[in-house]
N, C-alpha and C. Protein backbone atom coordinates (compact mmCIF):
# COMPACT_ATOMS: atom_id res chain seq x y z
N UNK A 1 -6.86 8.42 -0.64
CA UNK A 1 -6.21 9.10 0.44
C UNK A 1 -4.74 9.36 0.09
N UNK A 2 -4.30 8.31 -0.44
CA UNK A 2 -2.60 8.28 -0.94
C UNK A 2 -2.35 9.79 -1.73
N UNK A 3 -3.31 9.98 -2.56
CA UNK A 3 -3.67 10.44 -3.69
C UNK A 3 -3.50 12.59 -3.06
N UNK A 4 -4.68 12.53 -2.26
CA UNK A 4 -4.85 13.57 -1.51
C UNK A 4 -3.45 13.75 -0.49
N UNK A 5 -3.05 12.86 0.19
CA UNK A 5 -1.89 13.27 0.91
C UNK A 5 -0.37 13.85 0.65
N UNK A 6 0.02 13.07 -0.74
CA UNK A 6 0.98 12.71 -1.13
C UNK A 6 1.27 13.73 -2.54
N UNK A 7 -0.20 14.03 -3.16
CA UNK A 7 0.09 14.55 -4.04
C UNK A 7 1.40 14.25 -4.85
N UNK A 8 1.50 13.22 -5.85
CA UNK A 8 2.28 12.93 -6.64
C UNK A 8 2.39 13.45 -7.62
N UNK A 9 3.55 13.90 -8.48
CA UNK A 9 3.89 14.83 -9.62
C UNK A 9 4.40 13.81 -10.27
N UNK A 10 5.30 12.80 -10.20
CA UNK A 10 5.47 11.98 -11.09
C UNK A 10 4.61 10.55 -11.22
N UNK A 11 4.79 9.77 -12.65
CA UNK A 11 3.65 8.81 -12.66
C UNK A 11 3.89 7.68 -11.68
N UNK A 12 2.65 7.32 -11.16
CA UNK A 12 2.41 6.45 -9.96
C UNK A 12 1.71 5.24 -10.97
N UNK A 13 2.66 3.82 -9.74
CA UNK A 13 1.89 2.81 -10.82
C UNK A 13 1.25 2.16 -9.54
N UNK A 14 0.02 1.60 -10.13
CA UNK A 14 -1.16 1.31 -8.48
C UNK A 14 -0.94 -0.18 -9.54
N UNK A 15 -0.37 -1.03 -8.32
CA UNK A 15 -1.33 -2.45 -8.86
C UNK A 15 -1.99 -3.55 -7.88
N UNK A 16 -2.73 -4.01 -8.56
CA UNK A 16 -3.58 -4.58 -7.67
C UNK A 16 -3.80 -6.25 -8.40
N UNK A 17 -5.05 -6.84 -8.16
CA UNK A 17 -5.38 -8.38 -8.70
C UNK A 17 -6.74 -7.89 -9.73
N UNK A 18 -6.96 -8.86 -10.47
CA UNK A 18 -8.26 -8.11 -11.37
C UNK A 18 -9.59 -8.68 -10.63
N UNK A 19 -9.42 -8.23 -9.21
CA UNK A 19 -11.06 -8.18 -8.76
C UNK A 19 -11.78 -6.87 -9.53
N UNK A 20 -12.99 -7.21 -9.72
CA UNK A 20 -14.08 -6.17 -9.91
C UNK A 20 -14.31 -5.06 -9.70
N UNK A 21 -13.74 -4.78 -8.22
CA UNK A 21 -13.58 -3.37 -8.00
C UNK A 21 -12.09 -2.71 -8.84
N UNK A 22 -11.67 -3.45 -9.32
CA UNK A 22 -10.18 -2.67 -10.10
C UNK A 22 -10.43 -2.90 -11.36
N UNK A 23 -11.07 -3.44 -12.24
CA UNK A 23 -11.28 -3.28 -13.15
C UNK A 23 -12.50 -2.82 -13.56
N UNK A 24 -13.55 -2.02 -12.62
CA UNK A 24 -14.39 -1.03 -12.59
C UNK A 24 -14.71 -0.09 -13.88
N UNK A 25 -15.40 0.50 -14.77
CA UNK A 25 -15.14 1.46 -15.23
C UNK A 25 -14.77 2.63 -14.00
N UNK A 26 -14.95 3.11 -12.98
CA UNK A 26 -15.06 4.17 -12.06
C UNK A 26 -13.57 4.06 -11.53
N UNK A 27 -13.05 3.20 -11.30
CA UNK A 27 -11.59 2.90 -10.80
C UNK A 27 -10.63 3.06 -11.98
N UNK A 28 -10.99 2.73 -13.10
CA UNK A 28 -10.13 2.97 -14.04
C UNK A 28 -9.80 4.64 -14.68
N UNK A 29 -11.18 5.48 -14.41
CA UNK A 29 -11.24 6.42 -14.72
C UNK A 29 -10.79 7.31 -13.46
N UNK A 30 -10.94 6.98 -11.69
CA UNK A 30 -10.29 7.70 -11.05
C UNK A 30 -8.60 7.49 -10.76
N UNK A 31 -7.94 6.20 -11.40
CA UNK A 31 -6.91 6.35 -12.06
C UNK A 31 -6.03 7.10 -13.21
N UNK A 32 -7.03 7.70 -14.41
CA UNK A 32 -6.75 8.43 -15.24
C UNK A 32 -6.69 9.72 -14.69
N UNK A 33 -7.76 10.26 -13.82
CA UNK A 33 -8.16 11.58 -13.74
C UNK A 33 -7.23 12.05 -12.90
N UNK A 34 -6.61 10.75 -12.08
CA UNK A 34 -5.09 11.36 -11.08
C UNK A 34 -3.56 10.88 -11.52
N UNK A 35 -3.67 10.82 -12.88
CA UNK A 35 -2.32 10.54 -13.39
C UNK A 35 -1.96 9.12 -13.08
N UNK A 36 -2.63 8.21 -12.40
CA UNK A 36 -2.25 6.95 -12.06
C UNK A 36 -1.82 5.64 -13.33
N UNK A 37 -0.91 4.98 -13.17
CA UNK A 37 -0.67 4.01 -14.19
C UNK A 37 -1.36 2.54 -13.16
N UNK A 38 -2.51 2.13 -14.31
CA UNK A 38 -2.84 0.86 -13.46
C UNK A 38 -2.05 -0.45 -13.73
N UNK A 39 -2.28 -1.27 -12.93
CA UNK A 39 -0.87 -2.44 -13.11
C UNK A 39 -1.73 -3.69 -12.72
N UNK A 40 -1.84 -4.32 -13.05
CA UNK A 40 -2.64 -5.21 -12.68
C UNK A 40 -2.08 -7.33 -13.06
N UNK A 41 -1.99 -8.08 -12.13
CA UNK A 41 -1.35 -9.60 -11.75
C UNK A 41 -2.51 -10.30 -12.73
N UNK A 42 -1.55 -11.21 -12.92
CA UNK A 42 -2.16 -11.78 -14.10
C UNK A 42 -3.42 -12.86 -13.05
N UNK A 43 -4.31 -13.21 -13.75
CA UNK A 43 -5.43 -13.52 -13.04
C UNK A 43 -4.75 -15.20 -12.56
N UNK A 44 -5.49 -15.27 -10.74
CA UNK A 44 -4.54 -16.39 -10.21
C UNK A 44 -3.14 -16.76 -10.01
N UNK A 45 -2.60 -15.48 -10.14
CA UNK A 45 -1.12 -15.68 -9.69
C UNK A 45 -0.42 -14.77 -8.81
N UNK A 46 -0.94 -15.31 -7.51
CA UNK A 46 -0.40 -14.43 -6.09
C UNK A 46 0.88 -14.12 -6.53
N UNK A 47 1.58 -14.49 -6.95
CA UNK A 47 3.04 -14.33 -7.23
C UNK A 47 3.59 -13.11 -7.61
N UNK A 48 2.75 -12.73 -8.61
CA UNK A 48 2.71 -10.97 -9.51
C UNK A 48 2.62 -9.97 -8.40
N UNK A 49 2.28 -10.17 -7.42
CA UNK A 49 1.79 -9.25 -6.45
C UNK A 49 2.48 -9.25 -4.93
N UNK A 50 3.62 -10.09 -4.90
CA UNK A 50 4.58 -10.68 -3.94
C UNK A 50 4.54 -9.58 -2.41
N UNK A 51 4.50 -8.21 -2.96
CA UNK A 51 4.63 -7.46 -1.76
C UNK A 51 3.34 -6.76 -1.06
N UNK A 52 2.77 -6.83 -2.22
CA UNK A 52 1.05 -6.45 -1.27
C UNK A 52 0.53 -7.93 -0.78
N UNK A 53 0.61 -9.09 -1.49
CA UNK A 53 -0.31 -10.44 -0.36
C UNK A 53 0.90 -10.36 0.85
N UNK A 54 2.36 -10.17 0.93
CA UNK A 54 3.08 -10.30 2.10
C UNK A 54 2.67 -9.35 2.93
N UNK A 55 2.05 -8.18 2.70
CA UNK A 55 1.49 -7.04 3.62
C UNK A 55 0.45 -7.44 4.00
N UNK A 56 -0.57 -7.94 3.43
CA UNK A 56 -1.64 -8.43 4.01
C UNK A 56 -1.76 -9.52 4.72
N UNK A 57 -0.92 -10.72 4.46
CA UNK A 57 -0.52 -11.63 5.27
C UNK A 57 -0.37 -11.17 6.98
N UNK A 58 0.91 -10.44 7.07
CA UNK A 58 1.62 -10.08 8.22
C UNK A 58 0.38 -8.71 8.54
N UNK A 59 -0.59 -8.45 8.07
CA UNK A 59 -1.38 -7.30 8.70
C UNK A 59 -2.56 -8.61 9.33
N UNK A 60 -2.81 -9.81 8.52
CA UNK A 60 -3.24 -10.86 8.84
C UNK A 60 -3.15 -11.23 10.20
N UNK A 61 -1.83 -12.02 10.56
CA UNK A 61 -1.17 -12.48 11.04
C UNK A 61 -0.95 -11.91 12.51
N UNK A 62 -0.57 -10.32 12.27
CA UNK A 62 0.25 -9.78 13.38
C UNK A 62 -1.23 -8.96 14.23
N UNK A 63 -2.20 -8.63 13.20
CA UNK A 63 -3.02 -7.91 13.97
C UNK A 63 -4.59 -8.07 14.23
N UNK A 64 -5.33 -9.01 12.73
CA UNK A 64 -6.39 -9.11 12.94
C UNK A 64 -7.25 -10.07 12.91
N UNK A 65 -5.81 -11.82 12.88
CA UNK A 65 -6.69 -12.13 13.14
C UNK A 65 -6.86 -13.28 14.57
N UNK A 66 -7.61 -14.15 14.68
CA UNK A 66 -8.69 -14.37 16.29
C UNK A 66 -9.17 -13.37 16.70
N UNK A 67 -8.93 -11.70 15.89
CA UNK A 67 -9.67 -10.94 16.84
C UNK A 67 -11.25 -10.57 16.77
N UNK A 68 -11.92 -10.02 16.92
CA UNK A 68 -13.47 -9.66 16.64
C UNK A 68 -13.19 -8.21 16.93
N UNK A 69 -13.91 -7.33 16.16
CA UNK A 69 -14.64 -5.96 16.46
C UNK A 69 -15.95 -5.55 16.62
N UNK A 70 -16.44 -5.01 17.04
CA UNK A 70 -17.95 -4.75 17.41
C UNK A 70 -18.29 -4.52 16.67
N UNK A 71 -17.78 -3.32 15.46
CA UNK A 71 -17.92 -2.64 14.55
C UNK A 71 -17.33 -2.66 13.59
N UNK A 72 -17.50 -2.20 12.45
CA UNK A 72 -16.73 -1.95 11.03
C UNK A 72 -15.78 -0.86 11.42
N UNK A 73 -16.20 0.57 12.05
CA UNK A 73 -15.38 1.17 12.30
C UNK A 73 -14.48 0.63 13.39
N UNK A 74 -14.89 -0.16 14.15
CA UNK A 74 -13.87 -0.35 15.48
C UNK A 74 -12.34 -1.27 14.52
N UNK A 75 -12.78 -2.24 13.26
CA UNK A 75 -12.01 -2.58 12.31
C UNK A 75 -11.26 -1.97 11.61
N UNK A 76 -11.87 -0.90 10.96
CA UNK A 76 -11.28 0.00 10.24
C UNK A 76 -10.46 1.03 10.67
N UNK A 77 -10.81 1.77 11.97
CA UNK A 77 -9.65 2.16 12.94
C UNK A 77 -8.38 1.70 13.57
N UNK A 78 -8.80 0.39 14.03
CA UNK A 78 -7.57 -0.53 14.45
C UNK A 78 -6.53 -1.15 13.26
N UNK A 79 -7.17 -1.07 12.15
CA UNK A 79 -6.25 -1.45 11.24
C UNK A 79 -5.43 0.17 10.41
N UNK A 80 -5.82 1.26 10.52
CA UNK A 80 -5.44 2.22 10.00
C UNK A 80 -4.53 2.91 10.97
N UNK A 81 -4.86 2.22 12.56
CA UNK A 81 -3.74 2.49 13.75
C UNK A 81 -2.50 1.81 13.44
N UNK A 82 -2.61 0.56 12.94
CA UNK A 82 -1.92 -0.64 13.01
C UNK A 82 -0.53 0.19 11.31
N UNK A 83 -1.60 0.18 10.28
CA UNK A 83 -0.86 0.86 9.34
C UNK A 83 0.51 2.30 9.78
N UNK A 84 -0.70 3.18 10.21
CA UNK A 84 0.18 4.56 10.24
C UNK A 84 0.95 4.73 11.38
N UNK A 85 0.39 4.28 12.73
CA UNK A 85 1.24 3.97 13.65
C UNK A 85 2.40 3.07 13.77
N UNK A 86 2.43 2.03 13.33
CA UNK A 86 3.27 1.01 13.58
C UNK A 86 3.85 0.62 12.14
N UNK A 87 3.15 0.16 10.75
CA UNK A 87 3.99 -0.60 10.32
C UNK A 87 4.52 0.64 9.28
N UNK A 88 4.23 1.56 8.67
CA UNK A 88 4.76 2.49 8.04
C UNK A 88 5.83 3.12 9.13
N UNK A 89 5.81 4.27 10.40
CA UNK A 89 6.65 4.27 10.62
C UNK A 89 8.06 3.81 11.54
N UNK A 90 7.44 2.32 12.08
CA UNK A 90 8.40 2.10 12.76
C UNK A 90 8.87 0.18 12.19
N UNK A 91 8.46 -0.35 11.55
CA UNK A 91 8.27 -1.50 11.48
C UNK A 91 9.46 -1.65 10.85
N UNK A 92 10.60 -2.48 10.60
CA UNK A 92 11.54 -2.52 9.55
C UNK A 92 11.55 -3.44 8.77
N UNK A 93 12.23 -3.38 7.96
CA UNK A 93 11.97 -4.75 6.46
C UNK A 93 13.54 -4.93 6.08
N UNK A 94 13.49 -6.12 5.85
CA UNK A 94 15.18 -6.94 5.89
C UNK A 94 15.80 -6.75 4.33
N UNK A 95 14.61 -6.95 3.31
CA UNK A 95 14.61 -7.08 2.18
C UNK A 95 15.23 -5.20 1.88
N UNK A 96 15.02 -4.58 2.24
CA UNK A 96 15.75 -3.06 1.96
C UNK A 96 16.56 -2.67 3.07
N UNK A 97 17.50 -2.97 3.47
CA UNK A 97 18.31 -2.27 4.67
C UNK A 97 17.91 -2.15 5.79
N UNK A 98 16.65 -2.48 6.34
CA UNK A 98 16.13 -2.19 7.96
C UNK A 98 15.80 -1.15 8.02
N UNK A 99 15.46 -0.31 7.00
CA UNK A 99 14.72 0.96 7.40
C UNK A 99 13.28 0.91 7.45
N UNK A 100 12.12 1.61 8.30
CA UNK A 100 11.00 1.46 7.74
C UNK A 100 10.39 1.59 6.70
N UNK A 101 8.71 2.08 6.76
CA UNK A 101 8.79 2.38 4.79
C UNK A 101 8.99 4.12 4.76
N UNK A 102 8.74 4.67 5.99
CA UNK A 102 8.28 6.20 6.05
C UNK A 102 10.17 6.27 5.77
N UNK A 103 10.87 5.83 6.82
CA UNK A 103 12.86 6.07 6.33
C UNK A 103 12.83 5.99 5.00
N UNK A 104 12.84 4.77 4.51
CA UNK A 104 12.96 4.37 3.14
C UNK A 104 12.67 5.34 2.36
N UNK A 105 10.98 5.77 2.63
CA UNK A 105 10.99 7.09 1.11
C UNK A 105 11.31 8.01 1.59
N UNK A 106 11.99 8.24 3.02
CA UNK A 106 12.31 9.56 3.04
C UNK A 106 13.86 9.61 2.78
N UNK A 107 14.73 8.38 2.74
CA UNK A 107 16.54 8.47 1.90
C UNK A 107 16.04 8.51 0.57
N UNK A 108 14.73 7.72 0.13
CA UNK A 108 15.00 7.67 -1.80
C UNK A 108 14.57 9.33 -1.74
N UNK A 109 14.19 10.30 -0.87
CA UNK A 109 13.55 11.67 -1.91
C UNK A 109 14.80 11.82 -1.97
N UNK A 110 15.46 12.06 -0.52
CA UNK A 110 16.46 12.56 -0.52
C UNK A 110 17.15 12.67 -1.77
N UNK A 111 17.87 10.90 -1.79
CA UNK A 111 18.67 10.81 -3.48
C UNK A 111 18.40 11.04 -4.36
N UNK A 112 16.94 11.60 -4.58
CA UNK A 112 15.98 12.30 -5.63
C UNK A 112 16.47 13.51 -6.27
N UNK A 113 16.20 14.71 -4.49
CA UNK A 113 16.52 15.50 -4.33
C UNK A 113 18.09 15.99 -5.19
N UNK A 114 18.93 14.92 -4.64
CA UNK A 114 20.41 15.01 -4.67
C UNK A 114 20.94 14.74 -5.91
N UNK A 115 19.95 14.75 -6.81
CA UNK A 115 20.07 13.87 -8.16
C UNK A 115 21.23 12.86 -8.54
N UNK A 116 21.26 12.19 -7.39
CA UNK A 116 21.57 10.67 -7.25
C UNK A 116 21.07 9.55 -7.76
């Protein structure tokens, strides 16, 4: 989806943990076929990966869990509400200035732009 929305021109680095589904032949190759650089935490060390387990934590934490859904989709909706509604554009983070993440990449194009 990132992929389709965002359309990236420069190289993108995706990283993830070496579960199975990321070290896939099929994942590795729909990484190539979209310019993607794969990145991948050394096996057992949450640490390598500091800002995606803290996202999942606090998506943990703040939204799903004690809860139940009826459904997979009733899950998969409420958490893609939870994403695009709330923590992309309004949520702020201390660790970069208090901007959200949608602010954030929208001053770095800017300074992009500005060849800053």
């Amino acid at each position: 989806m990132a992929v389709w929305r965002r359309k990236p021109t420069d190289r993108v680095t995706v990283h993830s943990d070496q579960g199975s589904q990321f070290t896939s032949r099929e994942w590795q190759a729909f990484l190539r076929q979209h310019g993607l650089e794969p990145s991948m935490s050394r096996r057992g060390n949450c640490h390598d990966n500091e800002v995606s387990e803290g996202f999942f934590q606090l998506l943990k934490r703040e939204r799903t869990m004690r809860r139940t859904y009826p459904t997979r989709d009733d899950a998969r909706q409420d958490v893609f509400d939870d994403i695009e509604m709330f923590y992309n554009p309004k949520r702020k983070h201390t660790n970069n200035g208090m901007p959200s993440p949608v602010d954030f990449e929208e001053r770095q194009l800017k300074l992009k732009l500005a060849g800053v």
